[in-house]
C-alpha atoms as a PDB file:
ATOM      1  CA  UNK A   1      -6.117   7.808 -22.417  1.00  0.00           C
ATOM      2  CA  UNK A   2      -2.600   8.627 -21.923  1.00  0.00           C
ATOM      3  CA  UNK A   3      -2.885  11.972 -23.498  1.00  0.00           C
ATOM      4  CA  UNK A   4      -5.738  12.946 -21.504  1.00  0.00           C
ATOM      5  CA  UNK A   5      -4.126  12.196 -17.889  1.00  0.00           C
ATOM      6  CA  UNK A   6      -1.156  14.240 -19.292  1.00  0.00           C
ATOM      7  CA  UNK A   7      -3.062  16.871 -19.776  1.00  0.00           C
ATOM      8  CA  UNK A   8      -4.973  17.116 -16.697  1.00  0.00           C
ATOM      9  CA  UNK A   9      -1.943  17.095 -14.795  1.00  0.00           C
ATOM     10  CA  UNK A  10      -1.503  20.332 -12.200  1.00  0.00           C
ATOM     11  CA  UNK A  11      -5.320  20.717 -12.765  1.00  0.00           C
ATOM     12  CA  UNK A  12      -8.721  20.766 -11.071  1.00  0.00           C
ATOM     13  CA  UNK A  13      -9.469  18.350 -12.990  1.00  0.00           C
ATOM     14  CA  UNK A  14      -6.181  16.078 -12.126  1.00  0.00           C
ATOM     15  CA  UNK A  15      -7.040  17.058  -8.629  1.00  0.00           C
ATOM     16  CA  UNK A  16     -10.692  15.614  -8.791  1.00  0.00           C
ATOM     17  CA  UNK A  17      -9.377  12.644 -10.503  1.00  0.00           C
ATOM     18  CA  UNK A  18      -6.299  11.968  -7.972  1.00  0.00           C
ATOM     19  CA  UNK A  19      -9.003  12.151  -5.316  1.00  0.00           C
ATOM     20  CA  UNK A  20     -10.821   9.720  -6.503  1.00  0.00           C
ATOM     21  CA  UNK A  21      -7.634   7.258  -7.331  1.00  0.00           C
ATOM     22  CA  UNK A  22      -6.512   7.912  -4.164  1.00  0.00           C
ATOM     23  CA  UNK A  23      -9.778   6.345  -2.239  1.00  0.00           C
ATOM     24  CA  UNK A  24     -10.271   3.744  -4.583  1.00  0.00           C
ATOM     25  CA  UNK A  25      -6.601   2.714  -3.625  1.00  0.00           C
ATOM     26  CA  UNK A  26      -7.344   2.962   0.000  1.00  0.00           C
ATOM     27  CA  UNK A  27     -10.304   0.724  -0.079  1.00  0.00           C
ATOM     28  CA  UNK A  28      -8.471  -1.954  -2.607  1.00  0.00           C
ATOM     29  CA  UNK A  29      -5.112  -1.686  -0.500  1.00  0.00           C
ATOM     30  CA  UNK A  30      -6.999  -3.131   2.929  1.00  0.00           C
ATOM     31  CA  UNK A  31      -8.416  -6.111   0.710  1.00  0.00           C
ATOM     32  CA  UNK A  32      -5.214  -6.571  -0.404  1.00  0.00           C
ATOM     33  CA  UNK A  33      -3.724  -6.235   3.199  1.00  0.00           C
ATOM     34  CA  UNK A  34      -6.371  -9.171   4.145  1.00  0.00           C
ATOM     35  CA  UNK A  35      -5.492 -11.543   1.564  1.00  0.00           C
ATOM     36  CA  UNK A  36      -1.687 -11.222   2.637  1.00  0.00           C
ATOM     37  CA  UNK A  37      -2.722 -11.820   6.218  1.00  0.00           C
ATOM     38  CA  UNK A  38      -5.752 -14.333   5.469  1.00  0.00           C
ATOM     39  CA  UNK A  39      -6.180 -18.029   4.996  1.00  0.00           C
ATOM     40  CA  UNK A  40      -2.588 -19.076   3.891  1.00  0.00           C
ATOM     41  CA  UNK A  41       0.961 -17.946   5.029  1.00  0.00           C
ATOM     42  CA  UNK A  42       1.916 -14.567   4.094  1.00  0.00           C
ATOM     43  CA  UNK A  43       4.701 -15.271   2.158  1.00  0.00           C
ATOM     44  CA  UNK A  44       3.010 -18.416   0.262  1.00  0.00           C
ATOM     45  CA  UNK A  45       0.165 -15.581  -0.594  1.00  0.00           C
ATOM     46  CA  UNK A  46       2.703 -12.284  -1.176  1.00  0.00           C
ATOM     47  CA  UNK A  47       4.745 -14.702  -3.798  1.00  0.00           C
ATOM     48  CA  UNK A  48       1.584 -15.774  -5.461  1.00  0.00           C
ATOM     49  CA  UNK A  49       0.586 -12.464  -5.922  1.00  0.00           C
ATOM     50  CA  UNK A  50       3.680 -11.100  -7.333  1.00  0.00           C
ATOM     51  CA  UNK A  51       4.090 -14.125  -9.702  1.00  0.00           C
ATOM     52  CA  UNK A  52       0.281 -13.410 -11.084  1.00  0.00           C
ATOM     53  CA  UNK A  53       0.751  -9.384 -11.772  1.00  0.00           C
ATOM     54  CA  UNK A  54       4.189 -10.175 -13.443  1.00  0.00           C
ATOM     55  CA  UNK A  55       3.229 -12.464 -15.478  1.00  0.00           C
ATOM     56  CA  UNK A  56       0.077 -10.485 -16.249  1.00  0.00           C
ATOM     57  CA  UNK A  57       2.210  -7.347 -16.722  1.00  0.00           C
ATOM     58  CA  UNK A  58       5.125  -8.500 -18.706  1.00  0.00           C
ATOM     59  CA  UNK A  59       2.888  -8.437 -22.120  1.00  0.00           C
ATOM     60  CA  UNK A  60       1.652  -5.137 -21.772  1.00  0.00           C
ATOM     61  CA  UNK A  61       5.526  -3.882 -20.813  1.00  0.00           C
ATOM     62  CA  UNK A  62       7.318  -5.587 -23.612  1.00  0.00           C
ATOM     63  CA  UNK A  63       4.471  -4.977 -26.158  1.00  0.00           C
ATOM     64  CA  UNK A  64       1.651  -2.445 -25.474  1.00  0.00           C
ATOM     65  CA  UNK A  65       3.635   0.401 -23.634  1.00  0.00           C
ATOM     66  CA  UNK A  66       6.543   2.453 -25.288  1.00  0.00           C
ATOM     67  CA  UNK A  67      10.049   0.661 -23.862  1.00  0.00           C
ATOM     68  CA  UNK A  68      11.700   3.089 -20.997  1.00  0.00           C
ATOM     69  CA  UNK A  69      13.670   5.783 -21.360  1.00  0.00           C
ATOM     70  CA  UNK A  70      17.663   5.025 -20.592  1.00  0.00           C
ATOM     71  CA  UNK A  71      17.339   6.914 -17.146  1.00  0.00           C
ATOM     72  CA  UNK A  72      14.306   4.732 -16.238  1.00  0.00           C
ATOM     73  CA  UNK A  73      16.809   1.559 -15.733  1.00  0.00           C
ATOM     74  CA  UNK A  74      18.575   3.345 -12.462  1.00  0.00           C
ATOM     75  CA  UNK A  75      14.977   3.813 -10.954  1.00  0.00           C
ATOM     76  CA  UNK A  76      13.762   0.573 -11.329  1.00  0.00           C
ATOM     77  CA  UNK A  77      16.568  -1.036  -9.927  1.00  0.00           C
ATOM     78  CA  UNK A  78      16.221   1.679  -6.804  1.00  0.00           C
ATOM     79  CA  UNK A  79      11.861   0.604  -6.669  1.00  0.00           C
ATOM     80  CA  UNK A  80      12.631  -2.783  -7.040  1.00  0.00           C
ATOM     81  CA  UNK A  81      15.256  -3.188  -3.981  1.00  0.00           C
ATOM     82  CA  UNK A  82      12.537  -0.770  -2.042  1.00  0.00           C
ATOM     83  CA  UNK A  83       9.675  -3.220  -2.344  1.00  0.00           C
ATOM     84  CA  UNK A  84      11.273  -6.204  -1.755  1.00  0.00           C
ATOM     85  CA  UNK A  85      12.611  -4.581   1.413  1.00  0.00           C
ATOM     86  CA  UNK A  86       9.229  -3.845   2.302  1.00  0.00           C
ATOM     87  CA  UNK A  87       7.078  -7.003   1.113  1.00  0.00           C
ATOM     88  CA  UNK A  88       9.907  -8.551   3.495  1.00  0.00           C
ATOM     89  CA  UNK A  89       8.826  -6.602   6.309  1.00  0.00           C
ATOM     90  CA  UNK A  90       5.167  -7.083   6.032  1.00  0.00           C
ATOM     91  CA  UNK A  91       5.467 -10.871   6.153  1.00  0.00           C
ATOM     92  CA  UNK A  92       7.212 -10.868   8.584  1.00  0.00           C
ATOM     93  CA  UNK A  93       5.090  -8.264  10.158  1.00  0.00           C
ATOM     94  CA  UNK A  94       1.832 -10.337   9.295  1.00  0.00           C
ATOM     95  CA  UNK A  95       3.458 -13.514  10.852  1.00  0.00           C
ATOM     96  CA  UNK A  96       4.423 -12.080  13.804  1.00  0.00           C
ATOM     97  CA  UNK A  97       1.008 -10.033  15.050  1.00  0.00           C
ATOM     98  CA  UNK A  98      -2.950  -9.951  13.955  1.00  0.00           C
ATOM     99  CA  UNK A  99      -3.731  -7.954  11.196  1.00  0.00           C
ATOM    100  CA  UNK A 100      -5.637  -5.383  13.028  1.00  0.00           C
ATOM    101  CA  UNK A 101      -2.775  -4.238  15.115  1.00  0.00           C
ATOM    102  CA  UNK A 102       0.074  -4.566  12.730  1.00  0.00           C
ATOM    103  CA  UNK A 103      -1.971  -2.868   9.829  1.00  0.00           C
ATOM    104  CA  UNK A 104      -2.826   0.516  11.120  1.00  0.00           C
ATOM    105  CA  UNK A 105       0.809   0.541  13.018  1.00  0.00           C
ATOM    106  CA  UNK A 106       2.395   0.271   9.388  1.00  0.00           C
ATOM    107  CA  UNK A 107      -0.337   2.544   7.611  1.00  0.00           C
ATOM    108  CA  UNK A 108       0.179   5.255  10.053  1.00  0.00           C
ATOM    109  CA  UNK A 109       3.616   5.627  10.222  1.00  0.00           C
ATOM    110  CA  UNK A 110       3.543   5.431   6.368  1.00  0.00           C
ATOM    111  CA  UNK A 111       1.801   9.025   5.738  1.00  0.00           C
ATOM    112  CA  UNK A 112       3.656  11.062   7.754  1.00  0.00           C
ATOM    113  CA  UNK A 113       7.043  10.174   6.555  1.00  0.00           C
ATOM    114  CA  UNK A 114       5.692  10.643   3.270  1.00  0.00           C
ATOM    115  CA  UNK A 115       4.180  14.342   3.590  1.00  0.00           C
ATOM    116  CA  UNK A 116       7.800  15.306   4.486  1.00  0.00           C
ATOM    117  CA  UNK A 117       9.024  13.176   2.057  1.00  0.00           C
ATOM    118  CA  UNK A 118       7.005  15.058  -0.371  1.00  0.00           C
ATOM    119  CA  UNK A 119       8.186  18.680   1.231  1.00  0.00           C
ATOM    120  CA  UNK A 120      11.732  18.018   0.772  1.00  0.00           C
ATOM    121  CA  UNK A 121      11.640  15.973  -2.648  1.00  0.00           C
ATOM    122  CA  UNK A 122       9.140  17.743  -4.291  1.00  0.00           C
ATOM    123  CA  UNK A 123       8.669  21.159  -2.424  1.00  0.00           C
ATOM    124  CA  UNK A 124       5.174  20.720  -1.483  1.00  0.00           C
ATOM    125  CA  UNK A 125       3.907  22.328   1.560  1.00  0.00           C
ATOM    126  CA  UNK A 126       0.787  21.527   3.901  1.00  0.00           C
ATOM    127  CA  UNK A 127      -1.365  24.309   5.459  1.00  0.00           C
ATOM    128  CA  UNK A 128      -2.110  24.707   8.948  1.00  0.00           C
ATOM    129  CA  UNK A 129      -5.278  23.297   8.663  1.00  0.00           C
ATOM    130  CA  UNK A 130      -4.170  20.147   6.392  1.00  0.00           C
ATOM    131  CA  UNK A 131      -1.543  19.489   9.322  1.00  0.00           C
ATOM    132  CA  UNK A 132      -4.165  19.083  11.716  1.00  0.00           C
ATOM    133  CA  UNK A 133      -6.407  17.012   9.623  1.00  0.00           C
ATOM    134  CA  UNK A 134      -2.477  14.816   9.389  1.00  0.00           C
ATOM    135  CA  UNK A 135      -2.580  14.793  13.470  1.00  0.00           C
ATOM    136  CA  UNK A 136      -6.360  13.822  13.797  1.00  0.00           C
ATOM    137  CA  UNK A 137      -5.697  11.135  10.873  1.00  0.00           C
ATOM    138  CA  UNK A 138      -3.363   9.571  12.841  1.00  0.00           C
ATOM    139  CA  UNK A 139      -4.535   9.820  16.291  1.00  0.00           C
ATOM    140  CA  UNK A 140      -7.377   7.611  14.484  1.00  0.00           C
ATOM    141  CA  UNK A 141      -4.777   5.054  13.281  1.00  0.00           C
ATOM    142  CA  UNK A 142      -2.842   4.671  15.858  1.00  0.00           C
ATOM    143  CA  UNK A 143      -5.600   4.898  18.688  1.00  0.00           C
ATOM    144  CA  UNK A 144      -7.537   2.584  16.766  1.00  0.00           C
ATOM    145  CA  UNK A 145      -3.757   0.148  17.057  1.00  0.00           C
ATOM    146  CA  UNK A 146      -4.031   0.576  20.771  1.00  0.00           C
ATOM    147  CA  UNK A 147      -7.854  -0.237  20.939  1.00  0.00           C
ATOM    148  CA  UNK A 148      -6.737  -3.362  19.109  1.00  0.00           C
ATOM    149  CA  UNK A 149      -3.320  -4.512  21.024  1.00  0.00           C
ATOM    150  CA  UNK A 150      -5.473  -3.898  24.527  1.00  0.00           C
ATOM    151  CA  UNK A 151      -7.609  -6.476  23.402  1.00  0.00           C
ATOM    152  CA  UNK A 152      -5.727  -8.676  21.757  1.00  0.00           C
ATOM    153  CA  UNK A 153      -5.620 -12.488  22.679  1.00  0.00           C
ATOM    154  CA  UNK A 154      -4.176 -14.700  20.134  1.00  0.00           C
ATOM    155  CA  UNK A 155       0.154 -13.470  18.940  1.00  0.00           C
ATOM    156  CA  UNK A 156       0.453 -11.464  22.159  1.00  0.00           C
ATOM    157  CA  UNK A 157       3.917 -13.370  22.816  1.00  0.00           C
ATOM    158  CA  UNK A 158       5.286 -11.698  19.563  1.00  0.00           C
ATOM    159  CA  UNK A 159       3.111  -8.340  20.086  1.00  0.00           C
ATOM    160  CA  UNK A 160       6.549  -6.326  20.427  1.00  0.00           C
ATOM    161  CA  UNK A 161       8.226  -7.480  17.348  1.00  0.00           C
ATOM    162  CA  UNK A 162       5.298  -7.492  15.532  1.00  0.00           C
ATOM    163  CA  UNK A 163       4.819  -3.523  15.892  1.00  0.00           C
ATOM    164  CA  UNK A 164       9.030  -3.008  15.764  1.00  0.00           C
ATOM    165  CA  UNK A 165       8.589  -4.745  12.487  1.00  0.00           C
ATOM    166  CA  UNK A 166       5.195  -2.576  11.472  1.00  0.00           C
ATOM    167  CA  UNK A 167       6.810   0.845  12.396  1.00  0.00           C
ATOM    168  CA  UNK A 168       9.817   0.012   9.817  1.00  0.00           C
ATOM    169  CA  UNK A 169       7.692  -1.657   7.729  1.00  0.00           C
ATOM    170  CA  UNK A 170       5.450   2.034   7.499  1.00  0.00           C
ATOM    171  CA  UNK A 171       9.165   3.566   6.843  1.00  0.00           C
ATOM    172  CA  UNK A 172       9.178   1.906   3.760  1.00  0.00           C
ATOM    173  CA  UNK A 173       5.480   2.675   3.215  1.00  0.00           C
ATOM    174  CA  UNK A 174       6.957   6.283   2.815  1.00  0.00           C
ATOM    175  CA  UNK A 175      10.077   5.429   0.933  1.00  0.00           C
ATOM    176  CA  UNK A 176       8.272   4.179  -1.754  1.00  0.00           C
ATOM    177  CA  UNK A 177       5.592   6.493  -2.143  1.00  0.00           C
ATOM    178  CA  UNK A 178       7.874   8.907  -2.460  1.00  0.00           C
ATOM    179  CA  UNK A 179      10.103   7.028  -4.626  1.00  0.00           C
ATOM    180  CA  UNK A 180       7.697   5.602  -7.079  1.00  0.00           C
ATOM    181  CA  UNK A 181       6.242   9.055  -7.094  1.00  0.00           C
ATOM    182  CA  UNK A 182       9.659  10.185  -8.365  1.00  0.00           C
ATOM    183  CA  UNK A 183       9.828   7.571 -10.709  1.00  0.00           C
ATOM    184  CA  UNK A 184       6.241   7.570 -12.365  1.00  0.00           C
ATOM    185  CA  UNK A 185       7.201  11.650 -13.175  1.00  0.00           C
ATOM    186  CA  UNK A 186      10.057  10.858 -14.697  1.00  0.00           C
ATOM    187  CA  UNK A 187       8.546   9.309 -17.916  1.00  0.00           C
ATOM    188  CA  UNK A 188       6.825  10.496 -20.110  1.00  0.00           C
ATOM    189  CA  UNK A 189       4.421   7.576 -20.511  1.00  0.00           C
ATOM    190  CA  UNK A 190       3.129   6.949 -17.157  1.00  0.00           C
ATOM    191  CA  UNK A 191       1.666   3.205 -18.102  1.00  0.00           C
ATOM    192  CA  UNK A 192       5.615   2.322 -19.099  1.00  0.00           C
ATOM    193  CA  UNK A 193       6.369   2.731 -15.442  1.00  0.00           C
ATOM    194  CA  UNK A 194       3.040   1.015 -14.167  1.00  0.00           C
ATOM    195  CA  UNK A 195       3.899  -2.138 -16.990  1.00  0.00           C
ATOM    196  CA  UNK A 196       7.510  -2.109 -16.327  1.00  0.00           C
ATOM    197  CA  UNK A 197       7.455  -1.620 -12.323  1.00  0.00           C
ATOM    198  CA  UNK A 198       4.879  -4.728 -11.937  1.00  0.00           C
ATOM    199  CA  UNK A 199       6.999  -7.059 -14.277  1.00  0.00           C
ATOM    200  CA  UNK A 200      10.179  -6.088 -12.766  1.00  0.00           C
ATOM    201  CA  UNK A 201       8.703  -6.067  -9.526  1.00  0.00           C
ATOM    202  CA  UNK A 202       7.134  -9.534  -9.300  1.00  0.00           C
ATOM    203  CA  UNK A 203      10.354 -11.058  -9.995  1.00  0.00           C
ATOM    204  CA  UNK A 204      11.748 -12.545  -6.219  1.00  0.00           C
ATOM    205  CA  UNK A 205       9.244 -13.081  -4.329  1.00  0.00           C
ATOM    206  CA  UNK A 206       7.725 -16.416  -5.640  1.00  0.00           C
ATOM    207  CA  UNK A 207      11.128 -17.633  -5.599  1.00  0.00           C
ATOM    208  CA  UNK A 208      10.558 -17.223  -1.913  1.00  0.00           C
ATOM    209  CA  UNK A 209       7.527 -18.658  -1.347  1.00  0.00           C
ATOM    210  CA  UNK A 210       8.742 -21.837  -3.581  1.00  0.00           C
ATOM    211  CA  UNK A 211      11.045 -22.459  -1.234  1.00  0.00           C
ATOM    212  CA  UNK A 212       9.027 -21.657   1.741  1.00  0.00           C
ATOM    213  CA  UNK A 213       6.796 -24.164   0.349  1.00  0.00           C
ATOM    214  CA  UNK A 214       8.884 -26.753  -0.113  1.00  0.00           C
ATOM    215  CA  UNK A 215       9.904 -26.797   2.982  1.00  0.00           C
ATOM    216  CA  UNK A 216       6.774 -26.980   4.945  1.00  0.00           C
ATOM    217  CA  UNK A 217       5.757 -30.184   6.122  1.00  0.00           C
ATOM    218  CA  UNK A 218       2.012 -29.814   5.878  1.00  0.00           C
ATOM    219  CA  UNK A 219       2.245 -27.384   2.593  1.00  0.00           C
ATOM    220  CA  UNK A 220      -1.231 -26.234   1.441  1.00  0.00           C
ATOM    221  CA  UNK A 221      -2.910 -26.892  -2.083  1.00  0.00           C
ATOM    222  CA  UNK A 222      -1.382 -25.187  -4.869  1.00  0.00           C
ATOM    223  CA  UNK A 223      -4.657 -24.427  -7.205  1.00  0.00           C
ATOM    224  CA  UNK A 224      -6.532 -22.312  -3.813  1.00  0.00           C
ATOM    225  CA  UNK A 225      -3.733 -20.334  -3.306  1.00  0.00           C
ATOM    226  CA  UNK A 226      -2.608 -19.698  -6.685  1.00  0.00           C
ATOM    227  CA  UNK A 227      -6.472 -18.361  -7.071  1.00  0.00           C
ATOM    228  CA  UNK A 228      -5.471 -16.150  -3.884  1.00  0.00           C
ATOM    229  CA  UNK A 229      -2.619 -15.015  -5.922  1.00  0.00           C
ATOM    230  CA  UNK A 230      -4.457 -14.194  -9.188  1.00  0.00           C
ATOM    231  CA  UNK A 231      -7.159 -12.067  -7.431  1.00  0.00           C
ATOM    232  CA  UNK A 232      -4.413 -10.170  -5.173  1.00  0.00           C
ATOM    233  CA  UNK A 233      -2.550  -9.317  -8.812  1.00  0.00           C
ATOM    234  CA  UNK A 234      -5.729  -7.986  -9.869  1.00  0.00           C
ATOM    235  CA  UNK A 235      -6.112  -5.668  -7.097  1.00  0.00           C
ATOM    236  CA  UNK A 236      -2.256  -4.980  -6.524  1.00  0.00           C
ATOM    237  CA  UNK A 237      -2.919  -3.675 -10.204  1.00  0.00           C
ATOM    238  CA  UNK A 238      -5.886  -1.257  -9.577  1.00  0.00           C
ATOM    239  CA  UNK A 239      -4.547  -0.302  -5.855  1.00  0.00           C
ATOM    240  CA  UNK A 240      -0.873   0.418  -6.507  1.00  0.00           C
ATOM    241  CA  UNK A 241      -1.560   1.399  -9.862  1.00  0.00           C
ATOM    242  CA  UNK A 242      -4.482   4.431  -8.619  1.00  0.00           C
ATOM    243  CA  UNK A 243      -1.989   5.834  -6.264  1.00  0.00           C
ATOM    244  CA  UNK A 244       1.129   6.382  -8.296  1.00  0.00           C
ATOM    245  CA  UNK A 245      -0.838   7.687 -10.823  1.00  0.00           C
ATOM    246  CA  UNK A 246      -2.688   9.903  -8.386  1.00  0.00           C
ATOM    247  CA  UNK A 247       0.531  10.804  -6.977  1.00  0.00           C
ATOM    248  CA  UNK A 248       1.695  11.960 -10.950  1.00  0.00           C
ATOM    249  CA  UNK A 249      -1.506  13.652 -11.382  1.00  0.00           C
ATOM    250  CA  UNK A 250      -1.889  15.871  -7.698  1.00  0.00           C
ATOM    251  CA  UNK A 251       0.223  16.192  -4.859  1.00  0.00           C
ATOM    252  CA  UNK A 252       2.360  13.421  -3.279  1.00  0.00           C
ATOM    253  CA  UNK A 253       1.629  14.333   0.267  1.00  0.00           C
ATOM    254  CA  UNK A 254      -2.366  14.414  -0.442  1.00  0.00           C
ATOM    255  CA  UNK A 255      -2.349  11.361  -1.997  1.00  0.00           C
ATOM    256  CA  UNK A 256      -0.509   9.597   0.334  1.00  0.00           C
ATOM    257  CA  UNK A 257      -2.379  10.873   3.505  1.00  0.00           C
ATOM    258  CA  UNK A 258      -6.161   9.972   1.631  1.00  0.00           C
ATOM    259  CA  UNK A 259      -4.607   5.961   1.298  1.00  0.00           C
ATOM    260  CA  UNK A 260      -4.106   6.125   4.929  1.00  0.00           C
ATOM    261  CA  UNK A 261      -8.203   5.572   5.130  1.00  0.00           C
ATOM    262  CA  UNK A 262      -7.660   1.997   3.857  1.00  0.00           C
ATOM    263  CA  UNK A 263      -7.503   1.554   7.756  1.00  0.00           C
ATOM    264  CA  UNK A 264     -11.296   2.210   8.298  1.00  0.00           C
ATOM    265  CA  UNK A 265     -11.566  -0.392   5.502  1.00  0.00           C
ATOM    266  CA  UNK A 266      -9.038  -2.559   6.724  1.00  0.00           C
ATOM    267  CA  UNK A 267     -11.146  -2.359  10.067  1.00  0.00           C
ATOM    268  CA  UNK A 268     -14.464  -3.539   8.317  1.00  0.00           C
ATOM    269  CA  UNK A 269     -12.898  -6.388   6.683  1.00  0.00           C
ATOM    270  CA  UNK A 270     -11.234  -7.738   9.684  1.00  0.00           C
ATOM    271  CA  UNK A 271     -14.547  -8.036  11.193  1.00  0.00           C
ATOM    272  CA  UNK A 272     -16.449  -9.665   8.710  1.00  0.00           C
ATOM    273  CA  UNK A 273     -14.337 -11.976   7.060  1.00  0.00           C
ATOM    274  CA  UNK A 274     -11.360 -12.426   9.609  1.00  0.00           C
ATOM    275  CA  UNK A 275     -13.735 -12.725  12.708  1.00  0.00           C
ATOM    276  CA  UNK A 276     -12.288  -9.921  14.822  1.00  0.00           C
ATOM    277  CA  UNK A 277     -14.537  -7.975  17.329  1.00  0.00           C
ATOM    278  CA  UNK A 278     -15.123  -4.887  16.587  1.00  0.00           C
ATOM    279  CA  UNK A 279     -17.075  -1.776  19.532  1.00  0.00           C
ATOM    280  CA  UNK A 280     -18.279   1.727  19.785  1.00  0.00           C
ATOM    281  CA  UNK A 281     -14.447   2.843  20.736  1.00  0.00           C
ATOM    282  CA  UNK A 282     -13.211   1.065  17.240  1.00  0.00           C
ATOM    283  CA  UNK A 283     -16.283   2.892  15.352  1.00  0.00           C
ATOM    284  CA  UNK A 284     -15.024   6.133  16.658  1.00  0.00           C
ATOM    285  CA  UNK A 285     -11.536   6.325  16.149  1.00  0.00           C
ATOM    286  CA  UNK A 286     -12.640   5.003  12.821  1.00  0.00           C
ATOM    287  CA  UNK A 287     -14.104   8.050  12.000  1.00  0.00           C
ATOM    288  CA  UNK A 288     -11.836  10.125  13.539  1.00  0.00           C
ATOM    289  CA  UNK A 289      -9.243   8.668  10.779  1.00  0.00           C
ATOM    290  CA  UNK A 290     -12.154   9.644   8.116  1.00  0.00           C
ATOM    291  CA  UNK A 291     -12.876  13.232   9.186  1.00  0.00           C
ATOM    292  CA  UNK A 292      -8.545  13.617   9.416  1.00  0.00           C
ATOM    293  CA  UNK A 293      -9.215  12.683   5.409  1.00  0.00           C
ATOM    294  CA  UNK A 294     -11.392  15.040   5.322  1.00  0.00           C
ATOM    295  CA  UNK A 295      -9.790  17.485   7.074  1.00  0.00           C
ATOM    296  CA  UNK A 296      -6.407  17.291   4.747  1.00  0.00           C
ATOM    297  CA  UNK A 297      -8.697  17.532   1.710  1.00  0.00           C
ATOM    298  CA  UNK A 298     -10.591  20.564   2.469  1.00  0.00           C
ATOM    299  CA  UNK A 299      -7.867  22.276   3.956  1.00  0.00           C
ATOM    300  CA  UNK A 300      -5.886  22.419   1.034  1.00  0.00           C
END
């Protein structure tokens, strides 16, 4: 397996295959978004999460996957301190606004960031027509934001730091996209940094939720949330893992702009599991944020 995605790097084929990664992390990314935001606190539900994928990951990292290379050791440390920064932020985010607005705030902040990012990191370059599916793509997102804060009931009170805290909280999005990007090139085993990075990565925030936990008065059931956390380790695996590798295999910018569609997703699942109403405005800038995607992909 490894030696095939090594040598489908640069490729049509990588290409094809990045695609593909890429949606399939968009569409895992706004389940995983929902189960942060869903039934328990954020933070009970990001720790759980975290504990499950490094416990699930440390096996493969210390016994499947070749060990790092020395020079790996200074990127971890510089992923690690960037995601805990950002799981933070979208806690705090997610306790401070509803999930519809504070998701596609974050999400579209996120891609542009990281398409210069990519430019001045790795020298990749957008066409004219890819920069206009990028504008289109995010007039979706962050239309579809306004559509949602204009008819927003419940968290209005906190509406303002809820989006200051999404619009850093999509700064980071970009940090570590292009970071991890960085990082998951610089090995030459691309599963070392997927094993290592989710071990490594899981390591503070249960601690965080434990004491969270311990110090709320009406704390919920461990067992239900602990099931919360095992599924959201499953698809933190498949989602994170499908866009760095994408983002090894193609182009960082691509990649990153292609994830962005987890909004449309994100969309559909806050209407039928999280209740929220949903129109013929919110349908349209919905797939105004698809046809961006579309846009960026065929322009290239």
């Amino acid at each position: 397996m490894t030696d095939w995605l090594l040598s489908i790097e640069g490729t049509e084929t990588g290409h094809t295959v990045a695609l593909f990664l890429a949606i399939m992390a968009a569409i895992l990314h706004a389940v995983f978004g929902a189960l942060q935001k869903g039934r328990h606190d954020p933070w009970l539900t990001r720790g759980a999460i975290d504990f499950s994928y490094c416990i699930m990951a440390a096996p493969f990292a210390l016994f499947v996957v070749p060990w790092p290379e020395p020079h790996m050791w200074a990127i971890f440390f510089g992923a690690f301190v960037i995601h805990i920064i950002y799981k933070c932020l979208q806690a705090w985010a997610y306790t401070k606004g509803a999930y519809t607005v504070v998701y596609p705030v974050v999400r579209g902040t996120g891609p542009l960031f990281a398409v210069i990012g990519a430019y001045l990191i790795f020298e990749e370059r957008f066409t004219g027509v890819q920069w206009l599916g990028v504008g289109v793509l995010l007039a979706g997102i962050f239309g579809l934001a306004l559509y949602n804060m204009r008819n927003l009931v419940a968290e209005r009170d906190t509406l303002n730091a809820a989006l200051g805290i999404a619009v850093l909280t999509g700064l980071f999005v970009a940090l570590y996209t292009t970071f991890d990007a960085y990082g998951i090139r610089a090995t030459q085993n691309p599963f070392t940094f997927l094993a290592w990075f989710f071990m490594i990565d899981g390591l503070v925030m249960p601690f965080i939720a434990v004491r969270r936990w311990r110090r709320m008065p009406d704390a919920p059931a461990l067992w239900p949330l602990m099931t919360r956390g095992f599924a959201g380790g499953i698809i933190a695996f498949l989602s994170f893992g499908a866009i760095m590798m994408a983002t090894r295999l193609d182009k960082v910018g691509e990649a990153a702009v292609l994830r962005e569609t987890s909004t449309v997703f994100a969309a559909v699942i806050g209407v039928v599991f999280l209740k929220e109403t949903v129109g013929p405005r919110r349908v349209a800038l919905m797939a105004l944020i698809a046809l961006g995607a579309v846009i960026v992909e065929m322009g290239g």
